[in-house]
C-alpha atoms as a PDB file:
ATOM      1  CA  UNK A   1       0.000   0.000   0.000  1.00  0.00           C
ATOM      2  CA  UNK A   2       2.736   2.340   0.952  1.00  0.00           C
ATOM      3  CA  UNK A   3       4.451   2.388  -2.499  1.00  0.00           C
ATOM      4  CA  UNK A   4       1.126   3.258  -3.958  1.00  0.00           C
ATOM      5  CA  UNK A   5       0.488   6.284  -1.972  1.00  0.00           C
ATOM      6  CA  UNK A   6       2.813   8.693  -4.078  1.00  0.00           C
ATOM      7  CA  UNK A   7       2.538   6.981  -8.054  1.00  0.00           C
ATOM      8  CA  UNK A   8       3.561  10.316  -9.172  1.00  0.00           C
ATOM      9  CA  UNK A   9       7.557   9.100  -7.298  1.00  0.00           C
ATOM     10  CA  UNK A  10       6.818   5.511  -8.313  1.00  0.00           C
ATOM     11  CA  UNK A  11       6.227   6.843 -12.234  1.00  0.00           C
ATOM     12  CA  UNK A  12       9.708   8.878 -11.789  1.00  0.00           C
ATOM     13  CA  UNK A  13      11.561   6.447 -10.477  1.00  0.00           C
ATOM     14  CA  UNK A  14      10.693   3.916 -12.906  1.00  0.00           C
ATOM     15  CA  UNK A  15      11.274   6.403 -15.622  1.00  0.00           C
ATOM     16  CA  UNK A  16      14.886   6.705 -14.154  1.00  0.00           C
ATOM     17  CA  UNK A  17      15.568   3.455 -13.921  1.00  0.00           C
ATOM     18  CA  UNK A  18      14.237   3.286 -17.382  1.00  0.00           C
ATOM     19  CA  UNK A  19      16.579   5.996 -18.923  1.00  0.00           C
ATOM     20  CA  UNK A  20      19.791   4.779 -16.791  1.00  0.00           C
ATOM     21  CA  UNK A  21      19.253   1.003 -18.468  1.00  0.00           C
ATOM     22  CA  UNK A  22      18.418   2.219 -21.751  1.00  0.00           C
ATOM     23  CA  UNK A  23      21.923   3.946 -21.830  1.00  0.00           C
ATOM     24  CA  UNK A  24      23.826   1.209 -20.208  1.00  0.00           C
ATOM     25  CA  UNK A  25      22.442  -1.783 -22.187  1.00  0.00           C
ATOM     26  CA  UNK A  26      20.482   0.000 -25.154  1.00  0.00           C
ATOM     27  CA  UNK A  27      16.724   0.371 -25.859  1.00  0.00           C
ATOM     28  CA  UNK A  28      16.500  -2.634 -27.630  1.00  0.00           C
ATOM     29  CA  UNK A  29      18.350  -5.028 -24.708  1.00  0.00           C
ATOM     30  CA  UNK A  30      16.560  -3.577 -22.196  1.00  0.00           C
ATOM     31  CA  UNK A  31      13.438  -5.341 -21.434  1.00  0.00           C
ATOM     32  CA  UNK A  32      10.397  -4.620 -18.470  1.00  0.00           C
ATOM     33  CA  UNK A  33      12.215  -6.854 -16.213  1.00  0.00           C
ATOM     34  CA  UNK A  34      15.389  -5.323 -15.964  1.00  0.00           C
ATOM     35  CA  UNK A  35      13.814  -2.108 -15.416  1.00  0.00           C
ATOM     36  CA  UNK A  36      11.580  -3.909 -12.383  1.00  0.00           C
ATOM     37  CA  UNK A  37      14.896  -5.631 -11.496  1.00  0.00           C
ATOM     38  CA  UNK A  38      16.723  -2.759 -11.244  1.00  0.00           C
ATOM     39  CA  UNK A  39      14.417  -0.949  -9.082  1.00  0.00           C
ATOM     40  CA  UNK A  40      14.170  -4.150  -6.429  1.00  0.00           C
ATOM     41  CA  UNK A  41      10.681  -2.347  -4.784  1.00  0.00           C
ATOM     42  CA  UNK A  42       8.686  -2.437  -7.421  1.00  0.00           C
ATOM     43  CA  UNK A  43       6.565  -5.002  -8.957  1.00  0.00           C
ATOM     44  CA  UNK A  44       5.857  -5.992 -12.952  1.00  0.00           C
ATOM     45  CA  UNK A  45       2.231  -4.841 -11.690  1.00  0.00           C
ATOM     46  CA  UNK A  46       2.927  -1.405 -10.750  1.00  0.00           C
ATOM     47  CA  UNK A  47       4.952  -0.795 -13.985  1.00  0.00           C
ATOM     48  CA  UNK A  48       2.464  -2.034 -15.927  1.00  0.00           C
ATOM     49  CA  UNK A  49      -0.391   0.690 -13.695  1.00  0.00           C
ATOM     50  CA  UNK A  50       2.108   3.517 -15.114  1.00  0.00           C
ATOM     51  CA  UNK A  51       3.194   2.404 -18.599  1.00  0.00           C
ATOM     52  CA  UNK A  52       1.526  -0.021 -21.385  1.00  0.00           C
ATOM     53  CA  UNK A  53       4.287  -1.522 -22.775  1.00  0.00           C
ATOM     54  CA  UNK A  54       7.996  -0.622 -23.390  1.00  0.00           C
ATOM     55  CA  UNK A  55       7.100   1.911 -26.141  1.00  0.00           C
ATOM     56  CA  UNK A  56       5.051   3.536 -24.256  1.00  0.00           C
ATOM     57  CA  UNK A  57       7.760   3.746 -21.417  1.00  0.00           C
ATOM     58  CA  UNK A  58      10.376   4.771 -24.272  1.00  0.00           C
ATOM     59  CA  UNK A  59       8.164   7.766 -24.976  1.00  0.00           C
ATOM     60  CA  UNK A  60       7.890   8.769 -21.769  1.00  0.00           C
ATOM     61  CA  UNK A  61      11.428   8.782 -21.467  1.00  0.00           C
ATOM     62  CA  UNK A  62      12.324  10.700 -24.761  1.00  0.00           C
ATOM     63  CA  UNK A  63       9.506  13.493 -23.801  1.00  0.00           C
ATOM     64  CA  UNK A  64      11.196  13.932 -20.123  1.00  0.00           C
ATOM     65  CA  UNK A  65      14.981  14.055 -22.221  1.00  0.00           C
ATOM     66  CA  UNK A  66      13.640  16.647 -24.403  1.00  0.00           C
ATOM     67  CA  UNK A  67      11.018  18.746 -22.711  1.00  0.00           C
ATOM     68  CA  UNK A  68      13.026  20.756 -20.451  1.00  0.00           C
ATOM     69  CA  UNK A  69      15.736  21.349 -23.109  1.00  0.00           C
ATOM     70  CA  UNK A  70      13.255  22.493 -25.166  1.00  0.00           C
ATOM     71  CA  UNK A  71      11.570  24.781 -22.806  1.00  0.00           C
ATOM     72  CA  UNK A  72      14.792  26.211 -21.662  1.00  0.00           C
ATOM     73  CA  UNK A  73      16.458  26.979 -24.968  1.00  0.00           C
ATOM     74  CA  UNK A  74      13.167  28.432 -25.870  1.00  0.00           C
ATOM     75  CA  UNK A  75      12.958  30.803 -23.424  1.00  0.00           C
ATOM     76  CA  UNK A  76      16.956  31.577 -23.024  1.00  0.00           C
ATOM     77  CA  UNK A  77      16.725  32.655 -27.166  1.00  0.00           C
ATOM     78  CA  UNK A  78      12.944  34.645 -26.738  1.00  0.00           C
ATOM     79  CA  UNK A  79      15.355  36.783 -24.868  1.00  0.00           C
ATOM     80  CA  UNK A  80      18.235  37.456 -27.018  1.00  0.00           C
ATOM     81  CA  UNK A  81      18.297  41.122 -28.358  1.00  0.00           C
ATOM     82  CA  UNK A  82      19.042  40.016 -31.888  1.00  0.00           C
ATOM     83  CA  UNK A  83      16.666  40.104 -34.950  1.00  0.00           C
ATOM     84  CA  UNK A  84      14.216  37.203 -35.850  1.00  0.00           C
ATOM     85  CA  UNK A  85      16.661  35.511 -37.966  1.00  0.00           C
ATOM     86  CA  UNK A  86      19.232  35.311 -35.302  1.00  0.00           C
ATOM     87  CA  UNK A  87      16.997  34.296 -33.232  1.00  0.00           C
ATOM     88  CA  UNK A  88      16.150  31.001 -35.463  1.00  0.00           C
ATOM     89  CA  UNK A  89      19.862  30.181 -36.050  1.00  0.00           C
ATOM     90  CA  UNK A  90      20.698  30.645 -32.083  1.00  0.00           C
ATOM     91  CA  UNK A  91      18.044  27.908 -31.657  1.00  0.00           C
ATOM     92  CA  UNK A  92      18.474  25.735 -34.115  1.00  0.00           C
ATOM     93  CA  UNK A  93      22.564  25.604 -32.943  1.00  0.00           C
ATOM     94  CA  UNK A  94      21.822  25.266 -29.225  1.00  0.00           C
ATOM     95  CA  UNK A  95      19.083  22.244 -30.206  1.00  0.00           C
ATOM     96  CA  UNK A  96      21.897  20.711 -32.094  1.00  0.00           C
ATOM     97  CA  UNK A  97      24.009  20.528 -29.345  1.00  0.00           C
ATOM     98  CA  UNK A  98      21.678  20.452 -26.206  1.00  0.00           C
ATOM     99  CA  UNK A  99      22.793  17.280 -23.938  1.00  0.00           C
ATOM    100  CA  UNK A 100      19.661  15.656 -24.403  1.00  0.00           C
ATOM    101  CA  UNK A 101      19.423  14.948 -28.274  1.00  0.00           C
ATOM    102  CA  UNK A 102      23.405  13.835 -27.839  1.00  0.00           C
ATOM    103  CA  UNK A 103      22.215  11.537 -24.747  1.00  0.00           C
ATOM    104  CA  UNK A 104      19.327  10.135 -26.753  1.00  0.00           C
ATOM    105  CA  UNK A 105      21.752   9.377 -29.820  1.00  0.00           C
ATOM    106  CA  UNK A 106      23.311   6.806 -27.339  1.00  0.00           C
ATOM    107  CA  UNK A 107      20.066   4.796 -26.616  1.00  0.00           C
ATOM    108  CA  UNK A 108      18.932   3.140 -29.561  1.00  0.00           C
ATOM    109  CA  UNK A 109      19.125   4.204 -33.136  1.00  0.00           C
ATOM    110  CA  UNK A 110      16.416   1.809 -33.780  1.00  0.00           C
ATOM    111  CA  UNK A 111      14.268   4.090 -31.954  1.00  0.00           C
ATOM    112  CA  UNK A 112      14.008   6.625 -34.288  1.00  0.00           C
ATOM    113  CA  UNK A 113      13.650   4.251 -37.140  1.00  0.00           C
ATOM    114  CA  UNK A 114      10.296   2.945 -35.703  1.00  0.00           C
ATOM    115  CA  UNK A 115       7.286   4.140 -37.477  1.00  0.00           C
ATOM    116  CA  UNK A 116       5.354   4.600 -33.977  1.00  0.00           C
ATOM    117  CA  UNK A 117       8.427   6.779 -32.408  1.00  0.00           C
ATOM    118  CA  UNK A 118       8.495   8.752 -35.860  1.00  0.00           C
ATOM    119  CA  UNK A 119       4.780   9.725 -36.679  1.00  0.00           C
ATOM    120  CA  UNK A 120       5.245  11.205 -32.471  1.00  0.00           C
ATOM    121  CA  UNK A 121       8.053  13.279 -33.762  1.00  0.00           C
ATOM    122  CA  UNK A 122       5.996  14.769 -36.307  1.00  0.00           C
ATOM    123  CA  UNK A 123       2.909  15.840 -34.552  1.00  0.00           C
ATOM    124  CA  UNK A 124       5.253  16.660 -31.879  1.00  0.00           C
ATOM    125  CA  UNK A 125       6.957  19.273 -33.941  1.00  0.00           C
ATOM    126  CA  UNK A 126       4.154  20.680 -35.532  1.00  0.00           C
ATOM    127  CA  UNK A 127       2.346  21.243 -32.332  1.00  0.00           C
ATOM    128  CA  UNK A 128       4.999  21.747 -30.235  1.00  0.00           C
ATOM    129  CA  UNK A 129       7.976  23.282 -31.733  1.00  0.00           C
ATOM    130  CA  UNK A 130       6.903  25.073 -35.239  1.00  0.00           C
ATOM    131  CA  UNK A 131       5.073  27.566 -33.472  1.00  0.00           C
ATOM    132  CA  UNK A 132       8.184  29.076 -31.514  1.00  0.00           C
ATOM    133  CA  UNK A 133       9.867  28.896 -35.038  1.00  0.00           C
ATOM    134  CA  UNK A 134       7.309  30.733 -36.432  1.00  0.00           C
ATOM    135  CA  UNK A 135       7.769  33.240 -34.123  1.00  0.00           C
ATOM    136  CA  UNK A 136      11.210  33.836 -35.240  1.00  0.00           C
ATOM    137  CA  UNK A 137      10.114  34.302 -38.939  1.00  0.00           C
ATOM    138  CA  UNK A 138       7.440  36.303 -38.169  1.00  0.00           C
ATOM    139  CA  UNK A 139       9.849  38.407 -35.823  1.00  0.00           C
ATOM    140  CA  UNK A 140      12.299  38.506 -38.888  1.00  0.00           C
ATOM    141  CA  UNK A 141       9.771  39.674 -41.113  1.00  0.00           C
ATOM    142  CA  UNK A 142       9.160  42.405 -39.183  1.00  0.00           C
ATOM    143  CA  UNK A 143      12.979  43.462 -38.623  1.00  0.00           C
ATOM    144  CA  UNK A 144      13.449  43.187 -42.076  1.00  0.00           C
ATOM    145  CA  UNK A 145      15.692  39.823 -42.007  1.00  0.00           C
ATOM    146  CA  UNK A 146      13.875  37.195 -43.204  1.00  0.00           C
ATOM    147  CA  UNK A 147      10.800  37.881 -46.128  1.00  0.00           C
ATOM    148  CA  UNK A 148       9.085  35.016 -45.868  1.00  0.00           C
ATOM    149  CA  UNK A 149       5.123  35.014 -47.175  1.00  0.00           C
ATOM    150  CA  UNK A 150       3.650  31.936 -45.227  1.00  0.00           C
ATOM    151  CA  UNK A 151       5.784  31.464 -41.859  1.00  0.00           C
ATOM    152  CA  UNK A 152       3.811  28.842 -40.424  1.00  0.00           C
ATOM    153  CA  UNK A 153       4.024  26.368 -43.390  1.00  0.00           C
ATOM    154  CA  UNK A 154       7.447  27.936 -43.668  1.00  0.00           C
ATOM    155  CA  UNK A 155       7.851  27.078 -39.654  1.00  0.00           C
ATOM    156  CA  UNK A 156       6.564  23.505 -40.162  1.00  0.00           C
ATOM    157  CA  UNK A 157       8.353  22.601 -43.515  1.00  0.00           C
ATOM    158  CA  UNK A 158      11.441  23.568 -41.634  1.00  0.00           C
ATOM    159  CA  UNK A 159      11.390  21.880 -38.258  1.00  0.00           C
ATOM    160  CA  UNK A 160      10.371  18.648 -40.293  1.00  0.00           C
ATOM    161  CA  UNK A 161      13.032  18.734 -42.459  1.00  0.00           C
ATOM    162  CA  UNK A 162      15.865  19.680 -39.647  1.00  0.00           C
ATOM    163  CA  UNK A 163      14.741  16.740 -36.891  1.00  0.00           C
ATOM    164  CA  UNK A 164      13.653  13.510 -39.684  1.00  0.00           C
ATOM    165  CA  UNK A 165      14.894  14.284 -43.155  1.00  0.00           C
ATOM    166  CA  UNK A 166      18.405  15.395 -41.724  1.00  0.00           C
ATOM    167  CA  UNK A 167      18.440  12.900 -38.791  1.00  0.00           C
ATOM    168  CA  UNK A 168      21.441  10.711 -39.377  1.00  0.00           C
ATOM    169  CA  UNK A 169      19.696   8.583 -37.233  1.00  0.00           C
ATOM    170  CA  UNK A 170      16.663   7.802 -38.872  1.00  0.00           C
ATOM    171  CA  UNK A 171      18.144   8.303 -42.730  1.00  0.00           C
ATOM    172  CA  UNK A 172      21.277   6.440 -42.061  1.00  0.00           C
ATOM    173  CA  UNK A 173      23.669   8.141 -45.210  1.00  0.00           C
ATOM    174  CA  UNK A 174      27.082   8.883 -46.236  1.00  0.00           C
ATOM    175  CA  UNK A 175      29.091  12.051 -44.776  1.00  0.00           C
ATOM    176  CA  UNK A 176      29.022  13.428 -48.976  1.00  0.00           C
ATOM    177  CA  UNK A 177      24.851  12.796 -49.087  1.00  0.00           C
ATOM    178  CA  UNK A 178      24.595  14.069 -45.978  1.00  0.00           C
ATOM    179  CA  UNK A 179      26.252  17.568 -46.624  1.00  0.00           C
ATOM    180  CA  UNK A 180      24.450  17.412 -50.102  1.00  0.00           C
ATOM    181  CA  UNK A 181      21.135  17.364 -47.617  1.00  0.00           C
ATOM    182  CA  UNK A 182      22.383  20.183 -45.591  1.00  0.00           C
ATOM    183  CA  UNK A 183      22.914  22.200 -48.858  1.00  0.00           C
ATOM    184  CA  UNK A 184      19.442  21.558 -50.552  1.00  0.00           C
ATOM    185  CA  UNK A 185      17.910  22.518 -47.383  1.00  0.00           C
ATOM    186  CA  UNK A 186      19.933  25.743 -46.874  1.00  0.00           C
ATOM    187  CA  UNK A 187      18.855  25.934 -50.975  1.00  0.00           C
ATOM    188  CA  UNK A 188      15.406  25.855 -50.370  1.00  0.00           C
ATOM    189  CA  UNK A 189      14.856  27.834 -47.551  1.00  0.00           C
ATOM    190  CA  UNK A 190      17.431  30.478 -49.073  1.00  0.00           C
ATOM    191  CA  UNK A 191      15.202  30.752 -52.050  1.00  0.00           C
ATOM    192  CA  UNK A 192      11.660  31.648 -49.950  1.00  0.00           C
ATOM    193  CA  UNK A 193      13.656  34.707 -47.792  1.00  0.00           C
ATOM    194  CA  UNK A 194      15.137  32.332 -45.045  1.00  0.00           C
ATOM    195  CA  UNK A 195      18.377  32.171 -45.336  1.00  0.00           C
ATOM    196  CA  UNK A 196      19.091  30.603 -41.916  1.00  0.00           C
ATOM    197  CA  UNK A 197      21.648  27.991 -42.412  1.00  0.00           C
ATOM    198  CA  UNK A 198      24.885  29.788 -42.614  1.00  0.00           C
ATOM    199  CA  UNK A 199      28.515  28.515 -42.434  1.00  0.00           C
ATOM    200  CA  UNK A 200      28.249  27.743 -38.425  1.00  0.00           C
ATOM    201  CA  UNK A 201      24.916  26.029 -38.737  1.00  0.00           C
ATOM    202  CA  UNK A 202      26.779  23.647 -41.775  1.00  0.00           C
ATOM    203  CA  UNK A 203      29.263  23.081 -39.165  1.00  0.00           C
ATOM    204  CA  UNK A 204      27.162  21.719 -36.927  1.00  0.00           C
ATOM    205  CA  UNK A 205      25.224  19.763 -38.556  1.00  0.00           C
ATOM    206  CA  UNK A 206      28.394  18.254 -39.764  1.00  0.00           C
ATOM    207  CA  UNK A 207      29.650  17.823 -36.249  1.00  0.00           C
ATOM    208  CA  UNK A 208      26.251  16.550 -35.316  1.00  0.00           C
ATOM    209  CA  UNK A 209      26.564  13.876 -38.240  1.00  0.00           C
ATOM    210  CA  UNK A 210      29.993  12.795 -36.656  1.00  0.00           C
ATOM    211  CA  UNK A 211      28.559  12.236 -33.441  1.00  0.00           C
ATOM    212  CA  UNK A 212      26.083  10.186 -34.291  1.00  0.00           C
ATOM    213  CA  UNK A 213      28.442   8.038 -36.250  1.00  0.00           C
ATOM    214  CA  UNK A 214      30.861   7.486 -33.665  1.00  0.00           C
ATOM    215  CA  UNK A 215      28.122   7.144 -30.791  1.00  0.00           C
ATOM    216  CA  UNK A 216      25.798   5.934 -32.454  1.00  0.00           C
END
């Protein structure tokens, strides 16, 4: 009865457990018992009352990795005194190097390879994140930096494109292809008045790329 009188600390712990295995062993090594095992007080039952399956647990994780470096970065940049399209590059290099996206790289490249995990991205970064980069367009629009006619589909178009198409993770390419992606991008958005990947940005998407090889 005891352990059931504060599930919101049962939920977190399990989810720590959870995230601590998942690095050690990998996502797809780690199964519901170790992550029972590993916690010694709680029972198959009680991670079952707070998560499906592992997917569902695997979720949970990634949205706790990401949420608060999301929130953070979005705030820290909303503050900057620098014009919209400053404001968009800032983010976009912070989010490429934020400890949680390298930390997730580590647990399982499968991960972002399943259709499930993938189709969450995308509603996730409509809904979540092309709104704060629509901001920054529209902010750039006013400034005079960006001239960009739609900057929601422009906001939505982009965030897609930066966290699946140019995932190394999910579309598993060479370093050449994978600059060649970086440049179409930069192309495309260069040729609607948003010309926000510059020489630093190509850098760290390159340096991103690397990671992923060598960690992933």
């Amino acid at each position: 009865m005891a352990r059931n009188k504060y599930p919101e600390i049962t939920r977190a712990r399990i989810l720590e457990a959870a995230q601590k295995l998942f690095m050690e062993k990998g996502w797809e090594e780690t199964t519901v018992q170790d992550i029972v095992d590993e916690l010694a007080d709680v029972t198959r039952g009680a991670f079952y009352h707070h998560f499906q399956s592992k997917d569902d647990i695997i979720d949970a994780v990634t949205t706790q990795m990401f949420s608060g470096d999301v929130a953070s970065l979005i705030e820290e940049n909303a503050n900057l005194n620098v014009n919209g399209l400053n404001k968009l590059r800032n983010l976009l290099a912070a989010s490429l190097i934020n400890e949680g996206q390298l930390q997730f790289v580590k647990i399982a490249p499968s991960v972002l390879q399943s259709p499930i995990f993938i189709g969450k991205q995308i509603k996730d970064c409509v809904k979540s994140i092309a709104p704060h980069i629509c901001e920054c367009i529209e902010e750039g629009n006013q400034d005079g930096s960006v001239n960009v006619d739609n900057p929601k589909q422009a906001a939505e178009t982009f965030i897609l494109l930066a966290n699946l198409w140019l995932n190394p993770i999910t579309f598993t390419v060479t370093k050449e292809e994978y600059r060649n992606k970086i440049s179409h991008v930069k192309s495309l958005f260069h040729g609607i008045g948003l010309p926000v990947i510059n020489d630093e940005l190509f850098g760290l998407f390159e340096k991103y790329y690397d990671y992923v090889v060598q960690n992933g």
